[in-house]
N, C-alpha and C. Protein backbone atom coordinates (compact mmCIF):
# COMPACT_ATOMS: atom_id res chain seq x y z
N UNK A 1 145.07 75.20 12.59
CA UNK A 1 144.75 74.94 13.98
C UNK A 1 143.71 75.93 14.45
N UNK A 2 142.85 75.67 15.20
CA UNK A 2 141.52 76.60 15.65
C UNK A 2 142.25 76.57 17.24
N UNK A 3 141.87 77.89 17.66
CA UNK A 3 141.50 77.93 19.10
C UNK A 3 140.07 78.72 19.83
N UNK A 4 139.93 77.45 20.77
CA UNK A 4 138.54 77.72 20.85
C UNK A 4 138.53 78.46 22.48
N UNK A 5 137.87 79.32 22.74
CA UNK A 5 137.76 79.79 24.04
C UNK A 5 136.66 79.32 24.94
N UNK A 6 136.64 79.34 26.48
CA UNK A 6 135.82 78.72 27.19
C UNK A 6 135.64 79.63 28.74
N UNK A 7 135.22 80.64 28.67
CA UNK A 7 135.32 81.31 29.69
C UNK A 7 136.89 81.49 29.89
N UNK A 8 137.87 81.17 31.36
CA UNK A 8 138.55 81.22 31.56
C UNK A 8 139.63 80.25 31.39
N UNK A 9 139.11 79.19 30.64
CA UNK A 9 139.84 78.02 30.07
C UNK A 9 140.08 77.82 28.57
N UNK A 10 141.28 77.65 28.18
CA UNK A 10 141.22 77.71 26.67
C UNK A 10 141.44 76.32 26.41
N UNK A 11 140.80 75.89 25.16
CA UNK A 11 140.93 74.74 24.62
C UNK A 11 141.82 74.93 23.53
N UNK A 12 142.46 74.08 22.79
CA UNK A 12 143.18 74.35 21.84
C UNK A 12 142.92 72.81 20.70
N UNK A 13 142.12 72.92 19.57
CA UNK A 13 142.37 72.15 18.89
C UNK A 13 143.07 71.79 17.76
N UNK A 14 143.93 70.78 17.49
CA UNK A 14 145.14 70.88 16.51
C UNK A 14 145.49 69.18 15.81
N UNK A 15 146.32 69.12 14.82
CA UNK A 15 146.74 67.27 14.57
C UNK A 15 147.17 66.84 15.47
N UNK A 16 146.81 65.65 15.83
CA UNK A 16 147.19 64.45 17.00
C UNK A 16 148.40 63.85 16.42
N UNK A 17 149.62 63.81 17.26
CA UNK A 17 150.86 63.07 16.95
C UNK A 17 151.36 62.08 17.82
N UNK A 18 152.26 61.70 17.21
CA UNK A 18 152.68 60.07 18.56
C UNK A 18 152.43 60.32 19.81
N UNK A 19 152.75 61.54 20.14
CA UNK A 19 153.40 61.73 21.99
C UNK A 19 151.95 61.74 22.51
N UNK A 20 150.74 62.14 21.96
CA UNK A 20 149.40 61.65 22.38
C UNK A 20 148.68 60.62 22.26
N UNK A 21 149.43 59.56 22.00
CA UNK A 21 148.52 57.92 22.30
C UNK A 21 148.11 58.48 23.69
N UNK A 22 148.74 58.39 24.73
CA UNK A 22 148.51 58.30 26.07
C UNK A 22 147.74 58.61 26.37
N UNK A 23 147.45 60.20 26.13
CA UNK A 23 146.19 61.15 26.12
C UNK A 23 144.59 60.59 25.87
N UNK A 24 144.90 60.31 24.56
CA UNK A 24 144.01 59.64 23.67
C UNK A 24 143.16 58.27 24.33
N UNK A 25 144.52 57.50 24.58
CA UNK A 25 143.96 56.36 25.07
C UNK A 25 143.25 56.18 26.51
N UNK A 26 143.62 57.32 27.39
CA UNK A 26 142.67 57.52 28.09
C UNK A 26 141.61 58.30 28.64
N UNK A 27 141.12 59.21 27.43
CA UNK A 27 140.14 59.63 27.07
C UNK A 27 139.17 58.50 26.19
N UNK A 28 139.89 57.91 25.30
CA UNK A 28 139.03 56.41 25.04
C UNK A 28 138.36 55.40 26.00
N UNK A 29 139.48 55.11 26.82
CA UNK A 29 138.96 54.18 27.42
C UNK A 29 138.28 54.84 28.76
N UNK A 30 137.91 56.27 29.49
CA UNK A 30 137.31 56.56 30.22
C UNK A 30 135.63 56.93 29.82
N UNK A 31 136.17 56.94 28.55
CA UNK A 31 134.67 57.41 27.99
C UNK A 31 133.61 56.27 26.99
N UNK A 32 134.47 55.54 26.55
CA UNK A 32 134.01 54.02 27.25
C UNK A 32 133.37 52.99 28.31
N UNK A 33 133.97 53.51 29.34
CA UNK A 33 133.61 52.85 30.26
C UNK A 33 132.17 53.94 31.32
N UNK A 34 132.57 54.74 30.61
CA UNK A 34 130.66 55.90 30.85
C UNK A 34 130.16 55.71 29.99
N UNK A 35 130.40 56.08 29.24
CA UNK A 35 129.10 55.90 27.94
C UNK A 35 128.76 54.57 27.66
N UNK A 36 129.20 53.56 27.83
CA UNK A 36 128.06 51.73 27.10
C UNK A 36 128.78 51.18 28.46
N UNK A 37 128.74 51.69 29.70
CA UNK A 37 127.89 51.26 31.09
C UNK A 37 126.27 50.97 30.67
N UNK A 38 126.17 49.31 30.81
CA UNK A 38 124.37 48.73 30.29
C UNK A 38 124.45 48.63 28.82
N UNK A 39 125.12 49.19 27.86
CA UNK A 39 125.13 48.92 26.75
C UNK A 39 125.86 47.73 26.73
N UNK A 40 126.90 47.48 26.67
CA UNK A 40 128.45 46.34 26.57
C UNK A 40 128.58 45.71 28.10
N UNK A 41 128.35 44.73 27.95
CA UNK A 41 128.89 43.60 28.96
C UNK A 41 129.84 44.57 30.15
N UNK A 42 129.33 44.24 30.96
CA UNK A 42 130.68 44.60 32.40
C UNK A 42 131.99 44.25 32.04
N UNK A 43 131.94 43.01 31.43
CA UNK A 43 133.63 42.36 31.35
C UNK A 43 134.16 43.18 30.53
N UNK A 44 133.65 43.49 29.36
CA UNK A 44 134.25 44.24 28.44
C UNK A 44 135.15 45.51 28.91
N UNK A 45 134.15 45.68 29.95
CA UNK A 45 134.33 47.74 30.05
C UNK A 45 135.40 47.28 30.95
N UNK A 46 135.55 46.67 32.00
CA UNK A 46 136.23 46.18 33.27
C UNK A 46 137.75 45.59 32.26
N UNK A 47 137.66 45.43 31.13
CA UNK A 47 138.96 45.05 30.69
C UNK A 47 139.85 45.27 29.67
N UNK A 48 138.82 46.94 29.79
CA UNK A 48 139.53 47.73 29.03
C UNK A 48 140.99 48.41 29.51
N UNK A 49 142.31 48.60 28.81
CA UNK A 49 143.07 48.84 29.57
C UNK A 49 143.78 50.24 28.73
N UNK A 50 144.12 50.80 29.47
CA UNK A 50 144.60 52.45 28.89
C UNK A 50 146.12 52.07 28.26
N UNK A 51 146.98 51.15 28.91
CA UNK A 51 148.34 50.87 28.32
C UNK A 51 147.86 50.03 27.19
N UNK A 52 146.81 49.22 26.55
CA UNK A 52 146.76 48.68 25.50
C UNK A 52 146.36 49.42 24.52
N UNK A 53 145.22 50.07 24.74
CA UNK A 53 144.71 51.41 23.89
C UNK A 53 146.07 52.43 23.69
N UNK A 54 146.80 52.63 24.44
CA UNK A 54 148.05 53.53 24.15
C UNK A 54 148.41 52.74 22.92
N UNK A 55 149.11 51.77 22.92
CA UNK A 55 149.97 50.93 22.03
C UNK A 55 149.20 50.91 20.93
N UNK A 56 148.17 50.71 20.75
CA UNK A 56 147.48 50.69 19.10
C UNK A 56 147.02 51.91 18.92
N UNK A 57 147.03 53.22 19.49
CA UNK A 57 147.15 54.64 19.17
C UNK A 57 148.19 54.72 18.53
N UNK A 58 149.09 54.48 19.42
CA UNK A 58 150.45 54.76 18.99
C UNK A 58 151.15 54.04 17.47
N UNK A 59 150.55 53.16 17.38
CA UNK A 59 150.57 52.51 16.12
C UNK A 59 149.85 52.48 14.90
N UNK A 60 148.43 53.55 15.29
CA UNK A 60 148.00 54.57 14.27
C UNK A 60 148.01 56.13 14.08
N UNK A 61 148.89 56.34 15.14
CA UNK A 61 149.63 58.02 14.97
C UNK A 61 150.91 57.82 14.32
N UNK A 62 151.65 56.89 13.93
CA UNK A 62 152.95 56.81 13.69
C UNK A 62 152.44 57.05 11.93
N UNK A 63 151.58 55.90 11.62
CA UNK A 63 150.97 56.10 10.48
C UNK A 63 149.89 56.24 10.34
N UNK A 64 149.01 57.65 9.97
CA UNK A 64 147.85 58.17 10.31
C UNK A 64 146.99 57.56 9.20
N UNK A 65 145.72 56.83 9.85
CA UNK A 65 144.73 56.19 8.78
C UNK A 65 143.40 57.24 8.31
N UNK A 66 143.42 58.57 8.95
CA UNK A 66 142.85 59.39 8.86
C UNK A 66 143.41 60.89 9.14
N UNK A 67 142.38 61.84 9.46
CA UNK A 67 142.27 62.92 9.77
C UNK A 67 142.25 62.60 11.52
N UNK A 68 142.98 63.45 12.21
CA UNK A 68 142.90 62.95 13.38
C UNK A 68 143.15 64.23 14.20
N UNK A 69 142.28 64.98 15.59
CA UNK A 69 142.48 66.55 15.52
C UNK A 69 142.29 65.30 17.30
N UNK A 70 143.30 66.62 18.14
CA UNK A 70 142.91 66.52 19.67
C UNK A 70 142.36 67.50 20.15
N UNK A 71 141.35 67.67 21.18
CA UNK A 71 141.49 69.20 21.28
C UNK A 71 141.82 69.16 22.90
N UNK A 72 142.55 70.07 23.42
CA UNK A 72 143.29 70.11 24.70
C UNK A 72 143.11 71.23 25.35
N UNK A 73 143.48 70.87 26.53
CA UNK A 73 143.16 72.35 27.80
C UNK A 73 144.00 71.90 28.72
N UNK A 74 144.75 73.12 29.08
CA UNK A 74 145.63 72.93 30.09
C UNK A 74 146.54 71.77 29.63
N UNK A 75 147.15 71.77 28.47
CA UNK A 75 147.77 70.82 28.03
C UNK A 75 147.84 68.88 28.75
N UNK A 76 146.51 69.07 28.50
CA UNK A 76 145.83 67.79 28.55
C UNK A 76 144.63 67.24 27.82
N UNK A 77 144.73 66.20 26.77
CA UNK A 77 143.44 65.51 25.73
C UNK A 77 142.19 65.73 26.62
N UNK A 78 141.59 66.20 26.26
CA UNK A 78 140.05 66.15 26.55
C UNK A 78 139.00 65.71 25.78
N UNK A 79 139.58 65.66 24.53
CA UNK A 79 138.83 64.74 23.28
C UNK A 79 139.47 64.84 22.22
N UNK A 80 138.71 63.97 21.25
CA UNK A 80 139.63 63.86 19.98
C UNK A 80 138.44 63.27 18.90
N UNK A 81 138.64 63.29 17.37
CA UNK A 81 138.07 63.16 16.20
C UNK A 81 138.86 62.69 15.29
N UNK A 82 138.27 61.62 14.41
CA UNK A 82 138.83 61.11 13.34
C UNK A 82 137.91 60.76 12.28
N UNK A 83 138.64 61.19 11.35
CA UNK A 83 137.91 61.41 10.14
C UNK A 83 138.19 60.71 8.66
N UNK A 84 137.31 61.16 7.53
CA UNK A 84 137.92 60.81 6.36
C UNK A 84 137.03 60.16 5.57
N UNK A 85 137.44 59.94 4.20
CA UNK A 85 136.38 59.04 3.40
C UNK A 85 135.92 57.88 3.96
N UNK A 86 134.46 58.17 3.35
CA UNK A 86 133.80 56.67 4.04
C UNK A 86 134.24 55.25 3.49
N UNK A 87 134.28 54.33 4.81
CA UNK A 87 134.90 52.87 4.72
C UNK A 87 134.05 52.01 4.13
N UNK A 88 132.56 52.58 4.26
CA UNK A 88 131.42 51.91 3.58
C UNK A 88 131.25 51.69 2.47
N UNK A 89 131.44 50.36 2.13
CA UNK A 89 131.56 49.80 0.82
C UNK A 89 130.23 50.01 0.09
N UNK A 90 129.23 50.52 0.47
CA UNK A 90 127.88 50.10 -0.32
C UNK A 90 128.24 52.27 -0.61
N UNK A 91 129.12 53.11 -0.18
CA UNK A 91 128.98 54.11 -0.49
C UNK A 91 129.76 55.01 -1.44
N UNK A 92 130.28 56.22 -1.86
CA UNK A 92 131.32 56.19 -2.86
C UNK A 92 132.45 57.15 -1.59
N UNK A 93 133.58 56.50 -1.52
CA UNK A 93 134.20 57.45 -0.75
C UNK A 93 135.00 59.05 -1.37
N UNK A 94 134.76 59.52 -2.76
CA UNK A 94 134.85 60.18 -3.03
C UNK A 94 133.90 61.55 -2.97
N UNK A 95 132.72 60.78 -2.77
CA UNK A 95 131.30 61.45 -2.16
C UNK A 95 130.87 62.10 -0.55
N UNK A 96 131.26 60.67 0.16
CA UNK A 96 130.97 60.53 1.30
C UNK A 96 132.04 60.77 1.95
N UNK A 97 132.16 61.38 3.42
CA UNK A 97 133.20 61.28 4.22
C UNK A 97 132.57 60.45 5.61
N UNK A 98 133.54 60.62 6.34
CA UNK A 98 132.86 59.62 7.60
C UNK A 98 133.73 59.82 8.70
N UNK A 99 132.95 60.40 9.75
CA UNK A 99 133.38 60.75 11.13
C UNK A 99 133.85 59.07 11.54
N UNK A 100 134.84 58.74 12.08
CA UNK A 100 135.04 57.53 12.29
C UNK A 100 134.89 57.38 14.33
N UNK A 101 135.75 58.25 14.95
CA UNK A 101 135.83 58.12 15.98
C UNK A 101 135.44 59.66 16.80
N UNK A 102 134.57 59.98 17.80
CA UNK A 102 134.23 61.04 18.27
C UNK A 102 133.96 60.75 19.86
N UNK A 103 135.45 61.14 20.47
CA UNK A 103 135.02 60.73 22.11
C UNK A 103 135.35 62.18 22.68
N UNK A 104 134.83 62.47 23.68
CA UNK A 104 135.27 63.47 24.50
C UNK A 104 135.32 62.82 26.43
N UNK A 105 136.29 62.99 27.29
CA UNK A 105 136.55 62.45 28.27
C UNK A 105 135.06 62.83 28.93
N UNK A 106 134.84 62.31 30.15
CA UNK A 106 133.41 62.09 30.97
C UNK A 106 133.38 63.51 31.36
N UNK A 107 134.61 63.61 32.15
CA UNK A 107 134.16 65.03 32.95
C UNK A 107 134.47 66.26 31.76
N UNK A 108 134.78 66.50 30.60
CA UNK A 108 133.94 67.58 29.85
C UNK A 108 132.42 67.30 29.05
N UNK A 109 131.90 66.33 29.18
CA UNK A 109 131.00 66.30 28.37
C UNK A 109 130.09 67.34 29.12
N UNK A 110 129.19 67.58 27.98
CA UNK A 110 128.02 68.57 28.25
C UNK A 110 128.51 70.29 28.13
N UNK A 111 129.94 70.18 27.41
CA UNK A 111 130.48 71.47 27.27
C UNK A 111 130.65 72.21 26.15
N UNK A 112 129.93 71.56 25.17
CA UNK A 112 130.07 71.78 24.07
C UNK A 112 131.55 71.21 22.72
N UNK A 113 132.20 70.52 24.14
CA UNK A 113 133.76 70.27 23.22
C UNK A 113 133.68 69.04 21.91
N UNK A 114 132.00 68.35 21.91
CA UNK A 114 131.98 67.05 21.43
C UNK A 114 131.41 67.70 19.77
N UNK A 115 130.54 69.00 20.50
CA UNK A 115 130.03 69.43 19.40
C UNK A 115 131.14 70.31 18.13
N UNK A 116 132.28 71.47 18.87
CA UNK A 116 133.73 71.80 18.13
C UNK A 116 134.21 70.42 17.54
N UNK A 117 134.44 69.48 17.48
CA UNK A 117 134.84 68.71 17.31
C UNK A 117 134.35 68.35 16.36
N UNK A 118 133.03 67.69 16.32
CA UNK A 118 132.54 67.18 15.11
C UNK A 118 132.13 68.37 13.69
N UNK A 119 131.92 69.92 14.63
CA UNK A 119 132.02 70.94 13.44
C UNK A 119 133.27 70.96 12.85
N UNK A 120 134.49 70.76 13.12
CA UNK A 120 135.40 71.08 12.85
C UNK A 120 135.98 69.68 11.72
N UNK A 121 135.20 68.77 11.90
CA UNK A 121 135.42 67.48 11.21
C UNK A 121 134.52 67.80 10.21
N UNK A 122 133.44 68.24 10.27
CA UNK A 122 132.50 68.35 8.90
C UNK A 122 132.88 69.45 8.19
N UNK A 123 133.61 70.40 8.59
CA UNK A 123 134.55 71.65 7.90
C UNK A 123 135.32 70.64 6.96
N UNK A 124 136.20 69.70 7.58
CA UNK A 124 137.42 69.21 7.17
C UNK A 124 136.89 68.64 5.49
N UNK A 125 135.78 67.48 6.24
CA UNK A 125 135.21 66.74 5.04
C UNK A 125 134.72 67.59 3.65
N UNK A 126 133.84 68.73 4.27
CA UNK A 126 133.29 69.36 2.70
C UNK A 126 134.24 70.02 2.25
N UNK A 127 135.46 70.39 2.73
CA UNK A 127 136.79 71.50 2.28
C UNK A 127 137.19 69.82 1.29
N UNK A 128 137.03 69.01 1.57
CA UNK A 128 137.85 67.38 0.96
C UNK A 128 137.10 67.07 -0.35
N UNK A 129 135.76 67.57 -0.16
CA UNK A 129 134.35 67.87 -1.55
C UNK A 129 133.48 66.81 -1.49
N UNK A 130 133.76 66.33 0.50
CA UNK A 130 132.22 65.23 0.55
C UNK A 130 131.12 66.00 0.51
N UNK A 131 130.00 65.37 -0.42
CA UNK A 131 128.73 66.24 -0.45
C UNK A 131 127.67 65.72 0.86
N UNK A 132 128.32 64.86 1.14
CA UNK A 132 127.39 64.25 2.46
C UNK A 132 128.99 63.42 3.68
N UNK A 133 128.09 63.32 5.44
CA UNK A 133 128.67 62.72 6.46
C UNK A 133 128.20 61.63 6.61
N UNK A 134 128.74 60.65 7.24
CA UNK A 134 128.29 59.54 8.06
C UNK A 134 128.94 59.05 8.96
N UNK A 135 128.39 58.55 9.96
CA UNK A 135 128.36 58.34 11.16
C UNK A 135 128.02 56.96 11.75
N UNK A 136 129.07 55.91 12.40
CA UNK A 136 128.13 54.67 12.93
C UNK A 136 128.18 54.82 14.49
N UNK A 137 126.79 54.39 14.95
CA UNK A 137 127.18 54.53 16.21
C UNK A 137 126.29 52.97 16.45
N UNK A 138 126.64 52.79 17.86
CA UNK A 138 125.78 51.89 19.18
C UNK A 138 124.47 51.87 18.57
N UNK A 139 123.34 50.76 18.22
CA UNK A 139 122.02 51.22 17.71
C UNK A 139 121.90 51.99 19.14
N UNK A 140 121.99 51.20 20.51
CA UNK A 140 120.90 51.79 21.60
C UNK A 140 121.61 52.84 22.55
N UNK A 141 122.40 53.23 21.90
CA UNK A 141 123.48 54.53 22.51
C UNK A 141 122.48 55.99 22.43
N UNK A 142 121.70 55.86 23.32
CA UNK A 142 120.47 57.13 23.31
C UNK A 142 121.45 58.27 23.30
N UNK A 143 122.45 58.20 24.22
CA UNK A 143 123.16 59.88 24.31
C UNK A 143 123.90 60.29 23.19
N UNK A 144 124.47 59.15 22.70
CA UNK A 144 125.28 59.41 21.29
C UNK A 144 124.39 60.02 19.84
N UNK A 145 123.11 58.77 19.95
CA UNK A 145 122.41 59.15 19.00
C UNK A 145 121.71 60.78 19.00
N UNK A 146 120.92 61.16 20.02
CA UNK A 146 120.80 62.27 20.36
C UNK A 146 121.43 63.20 19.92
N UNK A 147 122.82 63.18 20.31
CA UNK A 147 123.72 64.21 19.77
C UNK A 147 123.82 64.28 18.74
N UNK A 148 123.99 63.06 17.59
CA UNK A 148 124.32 63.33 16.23
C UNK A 148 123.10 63.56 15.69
N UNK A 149 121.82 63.65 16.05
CA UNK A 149 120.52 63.83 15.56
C UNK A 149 120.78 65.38 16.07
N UNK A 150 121.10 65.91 17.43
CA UNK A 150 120.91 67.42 16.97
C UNK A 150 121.70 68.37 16.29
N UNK A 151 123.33 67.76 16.05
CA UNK A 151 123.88 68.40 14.84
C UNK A 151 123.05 67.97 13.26
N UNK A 152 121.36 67.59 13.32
CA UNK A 152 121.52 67.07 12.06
C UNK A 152 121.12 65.74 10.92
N UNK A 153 122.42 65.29 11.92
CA UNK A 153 121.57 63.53 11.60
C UNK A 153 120.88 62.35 11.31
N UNK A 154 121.14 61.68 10.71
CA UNK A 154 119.14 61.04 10.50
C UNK A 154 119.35 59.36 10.26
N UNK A 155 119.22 58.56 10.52
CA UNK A 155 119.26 57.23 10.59
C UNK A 155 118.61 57.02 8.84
N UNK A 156 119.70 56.31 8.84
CA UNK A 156 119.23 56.29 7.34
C UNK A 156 118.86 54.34 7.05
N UNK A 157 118.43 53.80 8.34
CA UNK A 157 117.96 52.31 8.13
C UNK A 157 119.15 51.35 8.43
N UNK A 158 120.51 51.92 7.72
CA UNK A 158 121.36 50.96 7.81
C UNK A 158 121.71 50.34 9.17
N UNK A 159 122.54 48.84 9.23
CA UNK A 159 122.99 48.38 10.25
C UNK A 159 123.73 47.61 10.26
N UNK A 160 124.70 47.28 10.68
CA UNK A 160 125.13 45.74 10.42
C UNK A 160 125.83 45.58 12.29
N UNK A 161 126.47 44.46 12.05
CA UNK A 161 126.84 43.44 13.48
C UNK A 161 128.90 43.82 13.30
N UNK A 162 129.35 44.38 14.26
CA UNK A 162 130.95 44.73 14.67
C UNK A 162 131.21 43.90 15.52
N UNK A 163 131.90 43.05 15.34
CA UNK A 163 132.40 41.72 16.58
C UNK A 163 134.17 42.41 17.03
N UNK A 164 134.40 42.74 18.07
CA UNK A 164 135.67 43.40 18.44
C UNK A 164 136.03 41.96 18.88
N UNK A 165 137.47 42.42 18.89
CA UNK A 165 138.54 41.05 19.22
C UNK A 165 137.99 39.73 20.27
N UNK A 166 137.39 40.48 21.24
CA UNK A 166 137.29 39.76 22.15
C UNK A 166 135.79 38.83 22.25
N UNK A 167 135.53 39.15 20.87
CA UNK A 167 134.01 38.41 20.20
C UNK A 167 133.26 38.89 21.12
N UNK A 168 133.10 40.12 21.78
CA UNK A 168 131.84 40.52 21.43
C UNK A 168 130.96 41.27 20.15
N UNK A 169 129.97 40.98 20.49
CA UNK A 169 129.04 41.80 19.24
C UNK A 169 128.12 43.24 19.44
N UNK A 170 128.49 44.25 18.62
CA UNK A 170 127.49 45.15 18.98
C UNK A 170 127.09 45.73 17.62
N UNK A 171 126.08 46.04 17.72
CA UNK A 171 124.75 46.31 16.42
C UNK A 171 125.31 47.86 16.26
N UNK A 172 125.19 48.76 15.53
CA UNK A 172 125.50 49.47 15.10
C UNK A 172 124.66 50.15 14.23
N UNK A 173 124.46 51.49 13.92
CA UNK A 173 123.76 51.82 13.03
C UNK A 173 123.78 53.16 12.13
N UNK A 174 123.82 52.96 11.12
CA UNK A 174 124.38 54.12 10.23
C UNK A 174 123.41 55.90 10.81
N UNK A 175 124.13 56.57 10.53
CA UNK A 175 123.06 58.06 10.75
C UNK A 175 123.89 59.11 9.60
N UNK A 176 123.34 59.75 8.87
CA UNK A 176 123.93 60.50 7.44
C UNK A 176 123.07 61.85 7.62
N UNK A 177 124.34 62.93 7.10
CA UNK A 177 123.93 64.15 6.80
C UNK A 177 124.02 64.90 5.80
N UNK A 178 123.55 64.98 4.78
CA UNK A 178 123.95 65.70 3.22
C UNK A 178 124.19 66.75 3.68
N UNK A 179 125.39 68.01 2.99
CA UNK A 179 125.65 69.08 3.27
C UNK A 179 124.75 69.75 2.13
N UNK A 180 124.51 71.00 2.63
CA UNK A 180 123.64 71.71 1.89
C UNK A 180 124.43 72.19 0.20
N UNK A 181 123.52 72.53 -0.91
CA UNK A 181 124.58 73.00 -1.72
C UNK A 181 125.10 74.19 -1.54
N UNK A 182 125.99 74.46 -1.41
CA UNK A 182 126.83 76.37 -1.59
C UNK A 182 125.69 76.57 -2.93
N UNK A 183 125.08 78.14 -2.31
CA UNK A 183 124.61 79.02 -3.30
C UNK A 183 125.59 79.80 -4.37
């Protein structure tokens, strides 16, 4: 477990367990509904619901499909990371790892908590012996992309089409970081 300091506020990041769907799910769905505002349809964002996102948290904290860290303040989610070998079939997941999910709630962004987070996930991965990260995001998610371009990042061409339940479609696009070799 890391603890991270913040002036007079401490964050604490650690494994995510059942009793934080709640947390989780609405740090998901608030940061959602800021971040792909103009990206994703109104309806979408407008019907997103925090008790549904609870329930399928809760039904991947019971059985964890990854690496999964919260990090908290004032004993409340403020963001969270999930991790693990990459799902990408065209890649080797013994090679590759892959940030899967990286949200931090609206009102901490710009605090650095998005950036602990994803360091602390690329710790996880090369301690696991990925020699490289990857990352899918929104193609036209300027703030997302941004960020993973200044930890690094680099669009490596890929893309394909994610249709979520409710058939919408959003484009997506790979961004990869080889870790350097240890001297």
């Amino acid at each position: 477990m890391a603890r991270l300091e913040t002036g007079a506020n401490r964050l604490r990041m650690r494994p995510a367990r059942p009793s934080d769907a709640r947390g989780i799910a609405e740090v998901h769905v608030a940061a959602w509904k800021s971040a792909y505002r103009g990206l994703l349809p109104d309806t979408v964002l407008e019907h997103l619901s925090v008790q549904e996102a609870e329930a399928r948290w809760r039904e991947r904290l019971v059985e964890p499909w990854a690496e999964l860290l919260v990090l908290t303040q004032d004993d409340g989610i403020v963001g969270y990371v999930g991790y693990g070998p990459t799902r990408d079939e065209a890649l080797d997941p013994k090679k590759v790892g892959e940030v899967y999910v990286l949200y931090v709630g609206p009102s901490a962004w710009r605090k650095g908590h998005g950036s602990a987070l994803l360091r602390k996930a690329m710790q996880g991965l090369r301690e696991a012996g990925s020699t490289e990260v990857v990352v899918w995001v929104l193609h036209d998610n300027e703030q997302a992309i941004a960020f993973y371009q200044s930890a690094g990042f680099v669009a490596d061409g890929a893309r394909k089409v994610k249709e979520r339940a409710d058939g919408t479609q959003m484009v997506i696009a790979r961004y990869r970081q080889r870790f350097e070799e240890r001297q």
